[in-house]
Protein backbone atom coordinates (compact mmCIF):
# COMPACT_ATOMS: atom_id res chain seq x y z
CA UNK A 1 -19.87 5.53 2.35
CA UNK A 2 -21.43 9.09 1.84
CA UNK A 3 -19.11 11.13 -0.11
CA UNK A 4 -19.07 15.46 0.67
CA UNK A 5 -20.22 17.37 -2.50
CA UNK A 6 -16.47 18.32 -3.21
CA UNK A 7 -15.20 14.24 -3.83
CA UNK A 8 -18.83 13.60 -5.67
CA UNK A 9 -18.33 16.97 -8.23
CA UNK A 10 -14.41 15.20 -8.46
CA UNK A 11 -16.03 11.62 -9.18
CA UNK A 12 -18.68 13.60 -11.97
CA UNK A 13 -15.92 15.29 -13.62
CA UNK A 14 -14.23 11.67 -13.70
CA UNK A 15 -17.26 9.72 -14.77
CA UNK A 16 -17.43 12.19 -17.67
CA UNK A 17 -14.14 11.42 -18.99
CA UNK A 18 -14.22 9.55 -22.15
CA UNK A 19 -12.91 5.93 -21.97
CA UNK A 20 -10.54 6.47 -24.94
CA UNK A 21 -7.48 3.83 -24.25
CA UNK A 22 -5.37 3.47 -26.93
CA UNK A 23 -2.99 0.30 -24.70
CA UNK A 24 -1.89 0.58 -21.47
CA UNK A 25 1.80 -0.69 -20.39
CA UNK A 26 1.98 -2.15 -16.74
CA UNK A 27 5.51 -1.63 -16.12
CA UNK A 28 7.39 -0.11 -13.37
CA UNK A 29 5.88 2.88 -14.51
CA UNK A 30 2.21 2.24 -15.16
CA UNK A 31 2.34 3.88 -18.37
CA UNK A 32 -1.51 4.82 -20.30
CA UNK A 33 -1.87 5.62 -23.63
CA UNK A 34 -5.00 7.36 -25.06
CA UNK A 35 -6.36 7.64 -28.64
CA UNK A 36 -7.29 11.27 -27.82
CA UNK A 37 -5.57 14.64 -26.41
CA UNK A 38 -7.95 15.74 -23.44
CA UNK A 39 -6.06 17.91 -20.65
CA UNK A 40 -6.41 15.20 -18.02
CA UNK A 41 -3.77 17.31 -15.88
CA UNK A 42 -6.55 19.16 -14.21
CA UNK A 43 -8.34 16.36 -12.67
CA UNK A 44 -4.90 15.04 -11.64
CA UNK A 45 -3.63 18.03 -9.35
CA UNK A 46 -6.97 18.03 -8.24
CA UNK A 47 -6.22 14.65 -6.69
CA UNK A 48 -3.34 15.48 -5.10
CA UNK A 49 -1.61 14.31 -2.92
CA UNK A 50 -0.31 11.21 -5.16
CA UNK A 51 0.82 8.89 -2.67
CA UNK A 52 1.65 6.02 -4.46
CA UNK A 53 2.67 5.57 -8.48
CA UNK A 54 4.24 6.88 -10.48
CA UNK A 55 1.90 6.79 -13.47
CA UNK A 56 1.85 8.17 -17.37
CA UNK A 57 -0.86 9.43 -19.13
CA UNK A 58 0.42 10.40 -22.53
CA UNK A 59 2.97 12.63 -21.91
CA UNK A 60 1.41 13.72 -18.21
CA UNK A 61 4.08 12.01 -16.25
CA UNK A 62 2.16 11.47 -11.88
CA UNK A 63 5.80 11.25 -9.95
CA UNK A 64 4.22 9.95 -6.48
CA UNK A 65 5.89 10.75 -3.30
CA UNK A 66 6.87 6.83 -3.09
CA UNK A 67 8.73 4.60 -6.11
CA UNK A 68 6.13 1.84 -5.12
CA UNK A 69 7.74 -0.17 -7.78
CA UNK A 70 10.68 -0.70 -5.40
CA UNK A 71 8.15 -2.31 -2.95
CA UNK A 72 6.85 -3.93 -5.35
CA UNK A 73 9.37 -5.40 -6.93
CA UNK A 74 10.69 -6.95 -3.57
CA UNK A 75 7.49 -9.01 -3.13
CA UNK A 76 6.75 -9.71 -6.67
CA UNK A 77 8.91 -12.93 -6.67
CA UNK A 78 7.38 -14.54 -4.13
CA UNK A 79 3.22 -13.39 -5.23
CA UNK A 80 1.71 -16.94 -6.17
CA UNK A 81 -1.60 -15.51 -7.18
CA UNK A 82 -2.65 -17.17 -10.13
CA UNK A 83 -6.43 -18.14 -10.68
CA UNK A 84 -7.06 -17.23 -7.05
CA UNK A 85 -8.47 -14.14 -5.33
CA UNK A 86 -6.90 -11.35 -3.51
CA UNK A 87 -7.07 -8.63 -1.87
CA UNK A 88 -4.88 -5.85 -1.19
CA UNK A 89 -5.98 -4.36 1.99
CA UNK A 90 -4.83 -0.37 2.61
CA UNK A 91 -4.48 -0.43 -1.51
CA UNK A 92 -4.31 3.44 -1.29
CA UNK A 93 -4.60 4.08 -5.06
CA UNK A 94 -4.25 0.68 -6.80
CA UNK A 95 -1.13 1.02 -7.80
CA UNK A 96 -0.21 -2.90 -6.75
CA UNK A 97 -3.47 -3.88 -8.14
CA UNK A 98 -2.72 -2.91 -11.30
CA UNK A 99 0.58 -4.43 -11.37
CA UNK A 100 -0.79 -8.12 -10.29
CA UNK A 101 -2.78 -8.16 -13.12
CA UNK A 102 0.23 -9.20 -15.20
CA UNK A 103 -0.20 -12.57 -12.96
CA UNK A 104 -3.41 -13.71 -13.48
CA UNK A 105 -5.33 -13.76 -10.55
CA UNK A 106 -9.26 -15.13 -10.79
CA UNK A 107 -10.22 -11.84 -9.03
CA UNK A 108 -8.44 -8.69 -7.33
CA UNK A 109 -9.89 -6.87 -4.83
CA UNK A 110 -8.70 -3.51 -3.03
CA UNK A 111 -9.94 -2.38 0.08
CA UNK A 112 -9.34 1.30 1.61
CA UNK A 113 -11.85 3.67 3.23
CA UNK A 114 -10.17 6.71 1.82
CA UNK A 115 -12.26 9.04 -0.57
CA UNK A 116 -9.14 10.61 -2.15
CA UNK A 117 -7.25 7.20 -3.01
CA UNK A 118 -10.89 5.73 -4.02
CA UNK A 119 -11.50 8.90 -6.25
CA UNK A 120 -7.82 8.62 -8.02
CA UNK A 121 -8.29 4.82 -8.37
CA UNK A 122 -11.68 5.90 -10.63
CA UNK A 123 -9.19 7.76 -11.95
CA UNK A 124 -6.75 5.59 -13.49
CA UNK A 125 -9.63 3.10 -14.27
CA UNK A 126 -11.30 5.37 -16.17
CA UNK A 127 -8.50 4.81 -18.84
CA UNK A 128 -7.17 1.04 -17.55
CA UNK A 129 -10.84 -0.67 -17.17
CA UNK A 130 -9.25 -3.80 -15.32
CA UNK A 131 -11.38 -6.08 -13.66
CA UNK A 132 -10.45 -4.90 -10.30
CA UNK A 133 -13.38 -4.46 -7.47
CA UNK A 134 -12.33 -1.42 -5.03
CA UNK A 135 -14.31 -0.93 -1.98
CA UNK A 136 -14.27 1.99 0.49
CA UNK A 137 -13.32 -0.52 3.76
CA UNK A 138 -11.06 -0.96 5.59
CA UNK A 139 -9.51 -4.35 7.85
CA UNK A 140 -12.61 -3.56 9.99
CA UNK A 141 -15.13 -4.99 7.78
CA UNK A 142 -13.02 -7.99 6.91
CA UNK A 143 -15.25 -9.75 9.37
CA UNK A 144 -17.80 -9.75 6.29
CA UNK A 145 -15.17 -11.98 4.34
CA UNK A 146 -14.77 -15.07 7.08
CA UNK A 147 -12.91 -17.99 5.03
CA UNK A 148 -13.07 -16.13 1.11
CA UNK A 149 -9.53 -14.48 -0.08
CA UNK A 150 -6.46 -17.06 -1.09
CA UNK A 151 -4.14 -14.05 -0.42
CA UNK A 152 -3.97 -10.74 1.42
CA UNK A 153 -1.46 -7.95 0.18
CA UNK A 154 -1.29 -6.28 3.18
CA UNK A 155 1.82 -3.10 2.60
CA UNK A 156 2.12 -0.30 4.83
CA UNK A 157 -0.43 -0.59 6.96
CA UNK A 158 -0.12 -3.08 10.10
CA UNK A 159 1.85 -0.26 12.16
CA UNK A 160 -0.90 2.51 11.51
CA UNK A 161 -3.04 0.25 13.64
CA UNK A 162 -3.82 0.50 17.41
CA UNK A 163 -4.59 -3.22 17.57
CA UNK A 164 -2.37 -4.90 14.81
CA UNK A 165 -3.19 -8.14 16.45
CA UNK A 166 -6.51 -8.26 16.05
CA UNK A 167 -6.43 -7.00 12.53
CA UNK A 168 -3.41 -10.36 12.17
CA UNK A 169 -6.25 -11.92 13.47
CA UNK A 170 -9.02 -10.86 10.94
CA UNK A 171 -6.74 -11.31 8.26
CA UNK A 172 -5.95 -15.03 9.31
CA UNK A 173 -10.04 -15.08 9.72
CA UNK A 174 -10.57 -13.78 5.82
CA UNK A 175 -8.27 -16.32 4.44
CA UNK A 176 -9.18 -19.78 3.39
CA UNK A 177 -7.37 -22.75 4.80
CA UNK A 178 -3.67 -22.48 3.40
CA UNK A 179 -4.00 -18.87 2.20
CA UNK A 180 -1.16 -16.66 2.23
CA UNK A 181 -0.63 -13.38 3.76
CA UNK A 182 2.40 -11.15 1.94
CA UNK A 183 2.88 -8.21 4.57
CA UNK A 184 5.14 -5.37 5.28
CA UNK A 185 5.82 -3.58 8.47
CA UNK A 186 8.61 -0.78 9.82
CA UNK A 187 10.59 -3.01 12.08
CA UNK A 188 12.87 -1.82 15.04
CA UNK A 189 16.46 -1.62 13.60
CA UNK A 190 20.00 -2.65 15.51
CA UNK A 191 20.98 -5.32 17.38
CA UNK A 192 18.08 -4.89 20.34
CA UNK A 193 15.85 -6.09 17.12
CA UNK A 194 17.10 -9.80 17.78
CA UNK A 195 15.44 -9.81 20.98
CA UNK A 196 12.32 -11.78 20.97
CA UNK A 197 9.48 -10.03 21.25
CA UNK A 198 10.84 -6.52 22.05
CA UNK A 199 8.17 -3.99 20.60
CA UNK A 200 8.74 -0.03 19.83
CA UNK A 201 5.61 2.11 20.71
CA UNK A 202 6.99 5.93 20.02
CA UNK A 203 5.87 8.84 22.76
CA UNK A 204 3.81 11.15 20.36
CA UNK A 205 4.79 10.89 16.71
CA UNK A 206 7.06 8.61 14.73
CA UNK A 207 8.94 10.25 11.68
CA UNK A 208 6.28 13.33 12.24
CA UNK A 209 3.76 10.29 11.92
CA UNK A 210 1.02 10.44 14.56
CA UNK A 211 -0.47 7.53 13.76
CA UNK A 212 2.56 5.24 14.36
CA UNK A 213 1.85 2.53 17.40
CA UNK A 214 3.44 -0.67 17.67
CA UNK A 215 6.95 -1.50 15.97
CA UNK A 216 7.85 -4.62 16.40
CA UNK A 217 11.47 -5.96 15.78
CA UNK A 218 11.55 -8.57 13.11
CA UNK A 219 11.26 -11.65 15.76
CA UNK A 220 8.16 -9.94 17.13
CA UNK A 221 6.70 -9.49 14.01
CA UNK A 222 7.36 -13.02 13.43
CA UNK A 223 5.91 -13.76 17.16
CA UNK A 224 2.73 -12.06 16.17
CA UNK A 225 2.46 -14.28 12.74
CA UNK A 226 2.82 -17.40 14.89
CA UNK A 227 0.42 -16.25 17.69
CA UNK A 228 -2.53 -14.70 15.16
CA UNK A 229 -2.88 -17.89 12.80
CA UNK A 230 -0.57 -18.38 10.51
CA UNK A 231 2.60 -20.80 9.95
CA UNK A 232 5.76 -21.22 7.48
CA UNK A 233 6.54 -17.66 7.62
CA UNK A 234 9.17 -16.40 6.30
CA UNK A 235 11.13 -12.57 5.68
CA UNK A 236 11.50 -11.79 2.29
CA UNK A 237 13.35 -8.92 2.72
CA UNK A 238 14.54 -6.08 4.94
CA UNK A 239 15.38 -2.91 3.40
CA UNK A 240 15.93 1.07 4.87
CA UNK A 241 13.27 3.12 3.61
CA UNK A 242 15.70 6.03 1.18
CA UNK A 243 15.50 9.07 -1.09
CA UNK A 244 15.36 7.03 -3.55
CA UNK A 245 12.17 5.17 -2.53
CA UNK A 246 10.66 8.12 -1.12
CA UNK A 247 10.83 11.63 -1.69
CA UNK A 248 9.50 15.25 -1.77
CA UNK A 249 7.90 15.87 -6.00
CA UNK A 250 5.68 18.37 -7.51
CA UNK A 251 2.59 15.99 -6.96
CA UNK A 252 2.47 15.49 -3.14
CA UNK A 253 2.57 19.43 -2.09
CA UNK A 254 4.27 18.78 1.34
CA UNK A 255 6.50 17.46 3.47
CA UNK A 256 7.96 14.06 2.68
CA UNK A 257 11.19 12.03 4.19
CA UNK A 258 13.57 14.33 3.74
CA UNK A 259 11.62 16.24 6.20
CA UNK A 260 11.06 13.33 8.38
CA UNK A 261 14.71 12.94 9.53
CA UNK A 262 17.48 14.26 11.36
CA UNK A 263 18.73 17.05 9.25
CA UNK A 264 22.13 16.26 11.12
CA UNK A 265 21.94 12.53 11.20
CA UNK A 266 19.89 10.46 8.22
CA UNK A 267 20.33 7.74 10.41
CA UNK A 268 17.51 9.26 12.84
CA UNK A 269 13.93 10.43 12.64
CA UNK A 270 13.41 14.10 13.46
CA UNK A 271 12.50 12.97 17.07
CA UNK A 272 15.75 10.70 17.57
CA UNK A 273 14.58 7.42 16.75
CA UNK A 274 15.79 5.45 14.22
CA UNK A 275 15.01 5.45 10.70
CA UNK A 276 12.65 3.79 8.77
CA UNK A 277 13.54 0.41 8.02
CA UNK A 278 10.61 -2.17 6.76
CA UNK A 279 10.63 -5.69 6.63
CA UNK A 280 8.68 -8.00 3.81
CA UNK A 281 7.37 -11.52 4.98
CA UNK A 282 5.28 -14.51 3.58
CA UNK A 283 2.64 -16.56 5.80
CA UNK A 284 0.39 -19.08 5.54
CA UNK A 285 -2.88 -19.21 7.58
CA UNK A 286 -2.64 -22.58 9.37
């Protein structure tokens, strides 16, 4: 992908960073800890917004809009990636690619076709230097990848598409036989969600998200698991996205979901629906 001269001067200044790692911590926090002193805070802010984290640098704490830990940590349980490859596809800045390195896999991969997230990946790595491959695509060019992952980490991103069956379908197509899929997805909340296939597609913008199309209620999500490839799936979790989880900080410079509500009801988006709730399910490709 052809990077403007803006993201390539960004990627120089990175490139010229010294790889001085003292040891690096993968905890909740992925904390970093140099042998030098530079003033890496510069480079930072100039890659906001920081999505996804948080991160420590030293003492240069990167508070990210979401506590992807919580996410995280709901899936973690059930990840059986040892000695086998994965991807984690929408990876945004690596954030869960660094923390499956504490299980062993033979090979992580992260897919994403964002310059921003790609550039603060470089980042981190800079200091990290895991054995993790990172690759400007997206679930478009999984057709490159026919029968090659033994899991997909796919978090966050099946509602963002117009045609989240046939990226199911792709997925299913990228695993080997007996691969596993670990996915999230918002889900329709209340008791209409236990109607089988009923499906949520919002007029114009979802949570001031414009690129919100299908949301499925749990059985449908299930529905489309069964119908796209894959078998013995099960929900992991269900949990209402909070203030806790996400939340308005110093390194996003906008909105976040405070905003994104019903000033007068948390239990609705700012356009009545309502709220975020995500659900967390294992699959196997049959």
């Amino acid at each position: 992908m052809q990077l403007d001269l803006n993201a390539q001067n960004l990627l120089d200044k990175i490139n010229a960073l010294l790889p001085i790692v003292k040891s690096v911590e993968i905890g909740n926090t992925i904390v970093i800890e140099t042998a030098g002193k530079e003033n890496y805070e510069q480079i930072a802010r100039e890659l906001m917004p920081w999505r996804k984290g948080p991160f420590q640098i030293d003492d240069l704490k990167i508070d990210s809009e979401w506590r992807s830990d919580i996410k995280y940590n709901l899936i973690a349980p059930e990840l059986d990636i040892e000695g086998k490859i994965v991807l984690d596809l929408g990876c945004n800045n690596g954030y869960y690619l660094f923390r499956m390195l504490d299980k062993n896999p033979q090979k992580l991969i992260g897919f994403d076709p964002s310059v921003k997230y790609y550039s603060q990946f470089q980042f981190l790595n800079k200091f990290v230097n895991a054995p993790i491959e990172y690759f400007m695509k997206g679930s478009t060019d999984l057709s490159e990848y026919l029968n090659f992952f033994d899991a997909v980490v796919c978090l966050g991103v099946i509602y963002h598409r117009s045609d989240p069956i046939g990226t199911l379908r792709a997925i299913a197509k990228s695993l080997k036989s007996g691969g596993e899929l670990y996915l999230d997805s918002l889900i329709i909340d209340g008791e209409s969600a236990s109607e089988d296939g009923l499906i949520f597609f919002p007029k114009n913008t979802y949570a001031k998200m414009s690129n919100v199309w299908f949301v499925p209620s749990l059985d449908a999500l299930h529905l489309w698991l069964a119908r796209t490839g894959f078998k013995d799936i099960e929900t992991i979790a269900v949990r209402r996205t909070d203030l806790e989880e996400q939340r308005k900080t110093e390194w996003i410079g906008g909105e976040s979901l405070s905003d994104f509500l019903d000033p007068c009801d948390s239990d609705r988006t700012i356009e009545g629906y309502a709220a975020p709730t995500r659900a967390y399910l294992k699959a196997k490709k049959k």
